[in-house]
Protein backbone atom coordinates (compact mmCIF):
# COMPACT_ATOMS: atom_id res chain seq x y z
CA UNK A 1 18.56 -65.91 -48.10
CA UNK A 2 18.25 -68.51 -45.11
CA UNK A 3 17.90 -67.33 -41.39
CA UNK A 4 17.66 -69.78 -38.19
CA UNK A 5 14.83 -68.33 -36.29
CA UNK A 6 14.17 -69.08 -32.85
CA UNK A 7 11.65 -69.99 -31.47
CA UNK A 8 12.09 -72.18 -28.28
CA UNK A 9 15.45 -74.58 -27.80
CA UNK A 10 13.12 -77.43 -29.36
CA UNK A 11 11.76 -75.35 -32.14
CA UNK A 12 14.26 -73.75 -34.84
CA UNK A 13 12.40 -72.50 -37.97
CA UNK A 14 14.59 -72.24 -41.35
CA UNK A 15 13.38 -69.83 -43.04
CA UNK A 16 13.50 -67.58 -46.50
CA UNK A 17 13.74 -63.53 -45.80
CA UNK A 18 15.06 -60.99 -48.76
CA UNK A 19 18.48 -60.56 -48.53
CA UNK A 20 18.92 -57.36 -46.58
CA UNK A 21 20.08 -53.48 -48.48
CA UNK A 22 22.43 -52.01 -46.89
CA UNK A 23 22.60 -47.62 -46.47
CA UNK A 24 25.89 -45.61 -47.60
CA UNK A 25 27.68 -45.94 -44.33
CA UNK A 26 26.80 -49.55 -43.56
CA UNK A 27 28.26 -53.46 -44.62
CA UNK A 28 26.45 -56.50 -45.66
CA UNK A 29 28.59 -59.37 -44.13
CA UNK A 30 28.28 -63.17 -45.71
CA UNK A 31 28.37 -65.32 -42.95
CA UNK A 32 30.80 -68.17 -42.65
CA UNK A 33 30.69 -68.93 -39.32
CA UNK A 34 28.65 -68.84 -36.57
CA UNK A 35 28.60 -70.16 -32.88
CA UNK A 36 25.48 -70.93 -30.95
CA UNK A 37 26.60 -69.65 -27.45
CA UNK A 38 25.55 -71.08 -23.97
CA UNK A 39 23.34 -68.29 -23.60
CA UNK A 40 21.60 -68.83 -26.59
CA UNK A 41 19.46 -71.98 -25.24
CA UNK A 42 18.87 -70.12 -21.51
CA UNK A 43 15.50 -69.84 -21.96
CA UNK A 44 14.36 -67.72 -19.32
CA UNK A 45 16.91 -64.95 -21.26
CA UNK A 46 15.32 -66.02 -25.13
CA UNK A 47 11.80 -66.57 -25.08
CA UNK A 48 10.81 -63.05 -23.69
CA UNK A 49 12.03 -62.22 -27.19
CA UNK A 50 11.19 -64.76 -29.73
CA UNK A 51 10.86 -65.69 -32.20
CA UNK A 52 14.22 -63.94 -33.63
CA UNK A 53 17.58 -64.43 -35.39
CA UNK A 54 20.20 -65.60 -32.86
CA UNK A 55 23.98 -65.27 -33.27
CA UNK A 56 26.19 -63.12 -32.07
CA UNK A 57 29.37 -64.77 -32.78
CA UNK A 58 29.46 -64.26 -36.85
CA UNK A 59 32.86 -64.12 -38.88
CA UNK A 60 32.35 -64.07 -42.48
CA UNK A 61 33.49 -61.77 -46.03
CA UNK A 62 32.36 -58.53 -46.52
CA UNK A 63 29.92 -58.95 -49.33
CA UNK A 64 28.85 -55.20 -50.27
CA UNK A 65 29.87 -52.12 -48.65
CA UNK A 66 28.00 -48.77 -48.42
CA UNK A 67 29.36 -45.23 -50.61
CA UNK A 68 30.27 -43.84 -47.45
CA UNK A 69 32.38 -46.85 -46.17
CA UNK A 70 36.04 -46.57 -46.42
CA UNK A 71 37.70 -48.49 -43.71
CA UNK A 72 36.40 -51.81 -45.10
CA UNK A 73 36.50 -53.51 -48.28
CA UNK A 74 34.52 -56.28 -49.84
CA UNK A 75 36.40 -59.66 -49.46
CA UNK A 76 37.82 -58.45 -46.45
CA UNK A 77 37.39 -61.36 -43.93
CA UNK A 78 36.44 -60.46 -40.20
CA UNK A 79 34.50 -61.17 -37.20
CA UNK A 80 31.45 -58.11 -36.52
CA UNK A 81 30.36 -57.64 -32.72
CA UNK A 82 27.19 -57.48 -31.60
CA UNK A 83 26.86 -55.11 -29.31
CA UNK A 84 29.07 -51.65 -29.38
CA UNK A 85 29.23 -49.07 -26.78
CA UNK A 86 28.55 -45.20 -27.37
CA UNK A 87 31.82 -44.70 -25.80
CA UNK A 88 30.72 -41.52 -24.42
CA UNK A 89 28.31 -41.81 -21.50
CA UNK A 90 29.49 -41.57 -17.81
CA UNK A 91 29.47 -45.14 -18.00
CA UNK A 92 31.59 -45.89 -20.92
CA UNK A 93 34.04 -43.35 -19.56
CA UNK A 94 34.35 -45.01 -16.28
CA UNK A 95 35.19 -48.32 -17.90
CA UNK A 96 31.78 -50.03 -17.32
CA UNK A 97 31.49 -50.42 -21.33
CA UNK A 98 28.43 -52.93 -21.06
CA UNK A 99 26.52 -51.37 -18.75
CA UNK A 100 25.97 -48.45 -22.03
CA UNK A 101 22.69 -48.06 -23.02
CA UNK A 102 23.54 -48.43 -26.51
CA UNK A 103 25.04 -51.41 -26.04
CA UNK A 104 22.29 -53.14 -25.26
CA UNK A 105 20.53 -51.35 -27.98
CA UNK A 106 22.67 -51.86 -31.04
CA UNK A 107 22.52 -55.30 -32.83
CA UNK A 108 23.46 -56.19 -36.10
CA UNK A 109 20.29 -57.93 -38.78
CA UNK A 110 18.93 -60.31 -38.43
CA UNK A 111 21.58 -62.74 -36.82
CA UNK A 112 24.51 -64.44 -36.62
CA UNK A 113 22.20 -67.82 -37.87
CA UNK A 114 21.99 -66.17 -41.56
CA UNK A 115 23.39 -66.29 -44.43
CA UNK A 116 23.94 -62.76 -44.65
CA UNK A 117 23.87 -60.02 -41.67
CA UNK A 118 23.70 -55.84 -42.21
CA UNK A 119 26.20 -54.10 -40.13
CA UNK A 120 24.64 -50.74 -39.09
CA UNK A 121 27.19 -47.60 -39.11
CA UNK A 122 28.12 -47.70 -35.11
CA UNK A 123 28.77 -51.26 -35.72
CA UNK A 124 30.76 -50.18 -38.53
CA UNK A 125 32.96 -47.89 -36.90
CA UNK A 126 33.52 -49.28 -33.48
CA UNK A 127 33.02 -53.42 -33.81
CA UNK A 128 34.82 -54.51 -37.03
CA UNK A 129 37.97 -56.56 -36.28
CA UNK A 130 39.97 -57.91 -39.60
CA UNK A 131 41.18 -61.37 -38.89
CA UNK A 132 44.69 -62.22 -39.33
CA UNK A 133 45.32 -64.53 -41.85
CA UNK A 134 46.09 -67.64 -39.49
CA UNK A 135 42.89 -67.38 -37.72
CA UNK A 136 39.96 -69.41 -38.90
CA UNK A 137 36.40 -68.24 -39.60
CA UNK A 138 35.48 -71.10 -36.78
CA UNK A 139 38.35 -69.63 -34.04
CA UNK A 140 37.10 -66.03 -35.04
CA UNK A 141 33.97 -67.42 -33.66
CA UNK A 142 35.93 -67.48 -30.07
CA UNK A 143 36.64 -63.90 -30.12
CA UNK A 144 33.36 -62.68 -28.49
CA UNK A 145 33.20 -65.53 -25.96
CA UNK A 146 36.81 -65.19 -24.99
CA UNK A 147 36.75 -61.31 -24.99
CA UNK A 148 33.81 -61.83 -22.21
CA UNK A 149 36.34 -64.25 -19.70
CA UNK A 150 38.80 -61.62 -20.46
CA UNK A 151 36.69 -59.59 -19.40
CA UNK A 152 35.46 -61.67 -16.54
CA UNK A 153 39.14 -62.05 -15.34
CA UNK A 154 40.35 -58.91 -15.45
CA UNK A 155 37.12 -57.34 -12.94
CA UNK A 156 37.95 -60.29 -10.73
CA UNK A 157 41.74 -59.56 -10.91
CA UNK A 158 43.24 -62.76 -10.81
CA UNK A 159 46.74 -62.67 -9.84
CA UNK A 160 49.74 -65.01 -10.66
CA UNK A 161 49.77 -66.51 -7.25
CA UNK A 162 46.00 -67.08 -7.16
CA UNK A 163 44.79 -70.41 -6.88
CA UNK A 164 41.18 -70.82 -8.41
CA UNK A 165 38.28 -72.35 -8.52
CA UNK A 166 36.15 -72.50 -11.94
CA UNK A 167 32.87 -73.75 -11.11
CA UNK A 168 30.99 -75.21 -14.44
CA UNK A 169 33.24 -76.68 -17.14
CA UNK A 170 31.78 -76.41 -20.43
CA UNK A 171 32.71 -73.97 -22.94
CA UNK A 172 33.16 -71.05 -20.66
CA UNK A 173 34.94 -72.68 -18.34
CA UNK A 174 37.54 -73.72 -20.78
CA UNK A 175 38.06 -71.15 -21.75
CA UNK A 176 38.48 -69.52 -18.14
CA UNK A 177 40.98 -72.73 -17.44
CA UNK A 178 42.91 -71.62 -20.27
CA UNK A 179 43.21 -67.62 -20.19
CA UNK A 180 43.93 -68.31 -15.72
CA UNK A 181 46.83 -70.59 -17.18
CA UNK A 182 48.08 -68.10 -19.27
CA UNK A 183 47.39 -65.34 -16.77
CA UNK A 184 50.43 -67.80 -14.29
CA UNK A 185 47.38 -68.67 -11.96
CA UNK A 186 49.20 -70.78 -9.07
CA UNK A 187 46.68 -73.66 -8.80
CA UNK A 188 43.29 -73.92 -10.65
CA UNK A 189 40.34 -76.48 -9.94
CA UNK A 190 38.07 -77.25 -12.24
CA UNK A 191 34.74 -78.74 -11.62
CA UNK A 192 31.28 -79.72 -13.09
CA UNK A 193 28.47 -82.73 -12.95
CA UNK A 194 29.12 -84.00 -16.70
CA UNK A 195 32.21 -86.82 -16.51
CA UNK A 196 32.86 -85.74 -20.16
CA UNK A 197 33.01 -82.31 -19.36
CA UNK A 198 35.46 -83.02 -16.00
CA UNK A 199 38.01 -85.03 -18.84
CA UNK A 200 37.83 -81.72 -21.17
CA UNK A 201 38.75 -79.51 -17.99
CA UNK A 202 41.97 -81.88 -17.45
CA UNK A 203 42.95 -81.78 -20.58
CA UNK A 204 42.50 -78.12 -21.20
CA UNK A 205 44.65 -77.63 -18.44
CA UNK A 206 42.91 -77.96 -14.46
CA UNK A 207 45.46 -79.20 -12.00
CA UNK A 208 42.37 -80.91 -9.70
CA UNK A 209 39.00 -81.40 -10.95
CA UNK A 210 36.34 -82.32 -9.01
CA UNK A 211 32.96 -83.91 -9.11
CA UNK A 212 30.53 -81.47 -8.44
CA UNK A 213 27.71 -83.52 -7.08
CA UNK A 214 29.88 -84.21 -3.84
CA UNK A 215 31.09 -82.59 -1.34
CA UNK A 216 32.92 -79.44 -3.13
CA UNK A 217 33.69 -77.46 -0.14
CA UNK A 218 35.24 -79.91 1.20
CA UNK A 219 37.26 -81.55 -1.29
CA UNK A 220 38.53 -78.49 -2.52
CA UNK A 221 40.41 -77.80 1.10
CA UNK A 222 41.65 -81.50 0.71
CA UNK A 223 43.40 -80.34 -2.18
CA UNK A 224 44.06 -76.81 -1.09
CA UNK A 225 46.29 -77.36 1.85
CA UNK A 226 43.08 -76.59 3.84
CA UNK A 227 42.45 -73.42 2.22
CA UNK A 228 39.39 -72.41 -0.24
CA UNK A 229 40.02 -70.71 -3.06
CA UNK A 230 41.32 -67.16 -3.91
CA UNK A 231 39.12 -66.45 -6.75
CA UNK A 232 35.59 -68.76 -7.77
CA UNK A 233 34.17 -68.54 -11.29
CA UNK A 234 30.68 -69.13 -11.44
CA UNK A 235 30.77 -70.66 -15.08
CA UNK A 236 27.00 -72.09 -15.04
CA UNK A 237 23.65 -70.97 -13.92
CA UNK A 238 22.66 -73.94 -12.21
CA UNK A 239 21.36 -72.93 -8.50
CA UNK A 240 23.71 -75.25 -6.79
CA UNK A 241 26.43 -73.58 -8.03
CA UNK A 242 25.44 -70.51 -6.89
CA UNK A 243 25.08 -71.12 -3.78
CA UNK A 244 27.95 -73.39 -3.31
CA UNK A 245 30.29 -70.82 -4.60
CA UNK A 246 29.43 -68.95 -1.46
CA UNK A 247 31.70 -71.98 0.70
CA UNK A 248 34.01 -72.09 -1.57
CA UNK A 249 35.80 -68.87 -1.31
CA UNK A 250 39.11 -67.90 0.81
CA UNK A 251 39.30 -64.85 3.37
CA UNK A 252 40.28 -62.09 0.89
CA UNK A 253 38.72 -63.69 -1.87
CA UNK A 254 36.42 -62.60 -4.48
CA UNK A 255 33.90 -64.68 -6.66
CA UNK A 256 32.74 -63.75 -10.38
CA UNK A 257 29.16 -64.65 -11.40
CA UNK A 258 30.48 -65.20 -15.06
CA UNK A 259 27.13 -66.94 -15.36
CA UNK A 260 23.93 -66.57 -12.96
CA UNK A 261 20.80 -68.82 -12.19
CA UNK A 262 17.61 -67.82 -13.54
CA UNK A 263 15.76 -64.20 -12.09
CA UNK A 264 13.49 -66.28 -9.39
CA UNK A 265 16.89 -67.46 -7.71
CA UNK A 266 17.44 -65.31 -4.35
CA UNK A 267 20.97 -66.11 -3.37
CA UNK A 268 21.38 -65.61 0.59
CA UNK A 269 24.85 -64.22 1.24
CA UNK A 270 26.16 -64.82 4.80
CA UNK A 271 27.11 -60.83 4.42
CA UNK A 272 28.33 -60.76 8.40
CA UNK A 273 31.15 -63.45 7.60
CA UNK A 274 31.77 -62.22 4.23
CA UNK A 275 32.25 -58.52 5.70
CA UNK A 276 34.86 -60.01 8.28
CA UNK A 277 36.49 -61.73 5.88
CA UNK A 278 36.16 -58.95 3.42
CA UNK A 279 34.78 -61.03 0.50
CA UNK A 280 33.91 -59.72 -2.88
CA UNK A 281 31.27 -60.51 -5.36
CA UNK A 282 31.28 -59.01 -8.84
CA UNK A 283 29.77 -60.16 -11.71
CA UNK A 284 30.43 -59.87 -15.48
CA UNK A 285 28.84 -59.32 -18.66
CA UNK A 286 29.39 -59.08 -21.77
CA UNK A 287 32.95 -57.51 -23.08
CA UNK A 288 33.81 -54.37 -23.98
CA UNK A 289 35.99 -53.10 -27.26
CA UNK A 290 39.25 -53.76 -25.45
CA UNK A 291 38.56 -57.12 -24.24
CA UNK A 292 37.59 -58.37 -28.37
CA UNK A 293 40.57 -56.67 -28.88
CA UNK A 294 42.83 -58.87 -26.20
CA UNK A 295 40.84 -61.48 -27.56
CA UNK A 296 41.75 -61.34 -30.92
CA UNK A 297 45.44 -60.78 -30.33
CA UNK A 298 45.29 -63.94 -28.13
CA UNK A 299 44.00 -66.06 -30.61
CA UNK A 300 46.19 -64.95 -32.99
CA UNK A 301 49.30 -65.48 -31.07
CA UNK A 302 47.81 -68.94 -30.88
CA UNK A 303 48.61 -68.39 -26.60
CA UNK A 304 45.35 -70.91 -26.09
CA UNK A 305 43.85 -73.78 -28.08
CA UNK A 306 40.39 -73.41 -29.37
CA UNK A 307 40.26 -75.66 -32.19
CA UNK A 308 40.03 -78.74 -30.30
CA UNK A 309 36.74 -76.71 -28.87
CA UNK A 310 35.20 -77.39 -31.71
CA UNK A 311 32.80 -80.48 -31.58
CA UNK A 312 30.32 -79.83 -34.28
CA UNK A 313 30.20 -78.15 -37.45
CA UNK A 314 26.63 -77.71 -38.68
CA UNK A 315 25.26 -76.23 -42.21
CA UNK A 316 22.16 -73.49 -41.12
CA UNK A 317 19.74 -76.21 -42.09
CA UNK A 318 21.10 -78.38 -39.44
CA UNK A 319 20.76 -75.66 -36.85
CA UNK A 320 18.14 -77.33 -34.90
CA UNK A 321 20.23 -79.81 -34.01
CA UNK A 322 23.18 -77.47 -32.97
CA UNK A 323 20.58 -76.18 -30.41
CA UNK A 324 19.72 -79.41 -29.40
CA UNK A 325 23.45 -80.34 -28.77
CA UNK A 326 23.92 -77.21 -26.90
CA UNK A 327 20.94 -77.53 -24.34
CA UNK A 328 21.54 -81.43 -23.43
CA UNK A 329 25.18 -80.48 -23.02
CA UNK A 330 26.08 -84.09 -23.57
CA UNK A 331 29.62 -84.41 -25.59
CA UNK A 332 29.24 -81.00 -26.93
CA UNK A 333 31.39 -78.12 -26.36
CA UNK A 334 31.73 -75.82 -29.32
CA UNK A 335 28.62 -76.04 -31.85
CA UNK A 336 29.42 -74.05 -34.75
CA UNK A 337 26.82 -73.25 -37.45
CA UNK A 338 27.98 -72.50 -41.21
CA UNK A 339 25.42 -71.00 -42.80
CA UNK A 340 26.62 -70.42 -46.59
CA UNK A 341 27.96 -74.14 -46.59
CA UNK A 342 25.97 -76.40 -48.92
C-alpha cells in the first residue's frame, strides 16, 4: 500500500509499506478520507518525531476485521479516533480525558495519510463511531476537529449572552464561529491577518471582523459598546496573538488557548489586574469520547456547514501539495487527502 510520510512541511515522501495484519480483536480500516490538520504543519510539534505517518482525521470502510471483533463489520463505513482514553485513571474520572496517559500513547498504524490504517483493540472498543448515512467520508473528517472546539467551548463555558472574541480565523476558527452561533452567543468577532480568511469568518457567520494587524484592543471596544470581550479564543499560535489576547478580555472574562505559540514563547500575564478582575485562562486539547460524540451528532443534524470548508481534495500522491497549501495558509481552509482515489 501507499503511506504519506513526513518528513518536514516541504518534504512529503510517498512511499510503498506491506499492507498491515491485523490480530483477532483488531480492524484494518481502508481509508477514504483524510484531513491534514493545522497542527500537522506546526513544526516545532512534528519534527521531534519524524519522519512518520500523519493523519488523525481518517473515515474510511472497514476492510477486514479480527475473530474476536463483533461490534464491527466489514463495509461498515466510519470515522476511527486517534487517541482513546483508559477511562479509568484519576484523570479520566475527573473529566480531564486528554490529559490520560494512554491517550497520548495509543495511535492507530501508520496514519491517517494511508491507504489502509490497523485499529488496535482499545481503539476498537472505545473510538469507533459509525457514520450516519448522510454524512460524507470528507465531513466525517470534521468530527475530530470539531469534537476539539466542542471541547474547547464547553471548558471555557460560553454562555448565550456572551459576546466573543475568536482570535485566528482559519479552520479552527470557523469552526469556533459556527458551534458559538449555535451555542446563542450574543455577539461574536472574528479576526485574523489573511483578507481571505476575514471574508470566510463573515460568511461563516462573525457579526464584526477585524483586521488583526491594527489596533485590536481597541477596535474591538469600538464595536463593543466600550467593553472587551467575555470570552477570547486563541485560534492560532502566532505570538501576537497571544499576547494580544491578554487586552482583549472583559472583567469576568476568561480566554481559551485553543491554539498556543511555539515552547520558547513566555507569555507575561499582568496576574495583579487579572486577579482584580478575576480573569481566567484555560487551555484546551484535544477532545475526549463525549465531545466526538457531540460532534458527530452535530454534523449529522447538519446544525453547522462544513462542506463549504472544503477547499481541496487531494489523491495521497498529491499530498505534498496538501501540506504545502496548509502551511502558506493562502486560500486554503479544509485540505482533504483521499488516499484510495486513483
Amino acid at each position: 500500500m501507499l503511506v504519506a510520510v513526513y518528513h518536514n512541511n516541504k518534504d512529503i515522501r510517498i512511499q510503498e509499506v506491506p499492507k498491515p495484519e491485523i490480530a483477532p480483536d483488531e480492524i484494518l480500516l481502508k481509508v477514504m478520507a483524510s484531513g491534514i490538520c493545522g497542527t500537522d504543519v506546526v513544526e516545532w510539534y512534528r519534527l521531534p518525531k519524524a519522519p512518520r505517518v500523519l493523519g488523525h482525521e481518517a473515515t474510511g470502510i472497514i476492510a477486514e476485521t479480527g475473530e474476536k471483533v463483533t461490534k464491527y463489520k466489514v463495509g461498515d463505513r466510519v470515522f476511527v479516533s486517534h487517541h482513546v482514553p483508559c477511562n479509568k485513571c484519576r484523570y479520566c474520572l475527573k473529566g480531564n480525558h486528554t490529559a490520560c496517559e494512554t491517550l497520548h500513547t495509543t495511535n492507530y498504524y501508520p496514519g491517517g495519510l494511508s491507504q489502509y490504517i490497523r485499529v488496535p483493540k482499545i481503539n476498537v472498543e472505545t473510538g469507533v463511531y459509525r457514520l450516519p448515512s448522510n454524512v460524507s467520508y470528507e465531513e466525517g473528517t470534521f468530527i475530530e476537529p470539531l469534537g476539539c472546539a466542542v471541547r474547547g467551548q464547553r471548558l471555557a463555558d460560553i454562555q448565550k449572552d456572551d459576546t466573543l472574541l475568536i482570535i485566528g480565523s482559519g479552520m479552527a476558527g470557523l469552526l469556533h464561529i459556527q458551534l458559538a452561533k449555535q451555542k446563542g452567543a450574543q455577539k461574536i468577532f472574528a479576526s485574523d491577518i489573511n483578507p481571505h480568511r476575514m471574508k470566510m469568518a463573515e460568511k461563516f457567520g462573525a457579526d464584526h471582523v477585524i483586521d488583526a494587524k491594527g489596533d485590536l484592543p481597541q477596535e474591538l471596544k469600538e464595536l463593543n459598546d466600550g467593553r472587551a470581550a467575555d470570552k477570547v479564543l486563541v485560534c492560532t499560535g502566532a505570538e501576537k496573538a497571544a499576547f494580544t489576547a491578554l487586552e482583549c478580555v472583559d472583567r469576568g472574562g476568561t480566554i481559551l488557548f485553543f491554539a498556543v505559540p511555539d515552547p520558547t514563547t513566555k507569555i507575561p500575564i499582568p496576574i495583579t489586574q487579572f486577579w482584580r478582575n478575576e480573569i481566567t485562562i484555560k487551555t484546551s486539547y484535544g477532545a475526549a469520547p463525549k465531545d466526538l460524540e457531540e460532534s458527530l451528532k452535530i454534523l449529522a443534524q447538519k446544525r453547522i456547514n462544513v462542506a463549504d470548508m472544503i477547499t481541496h481534495r487531494l489523491s495521497l500522491r498529491e499530498a505534498a501539495e496538501g501540506f504545502r497549501l496548509v502551511a502558506e495558509a493562502g486560500k486554503s481552509l479544509k485540505v482533504i487527502i483521499e488516499p484510495n482515489r486513483n
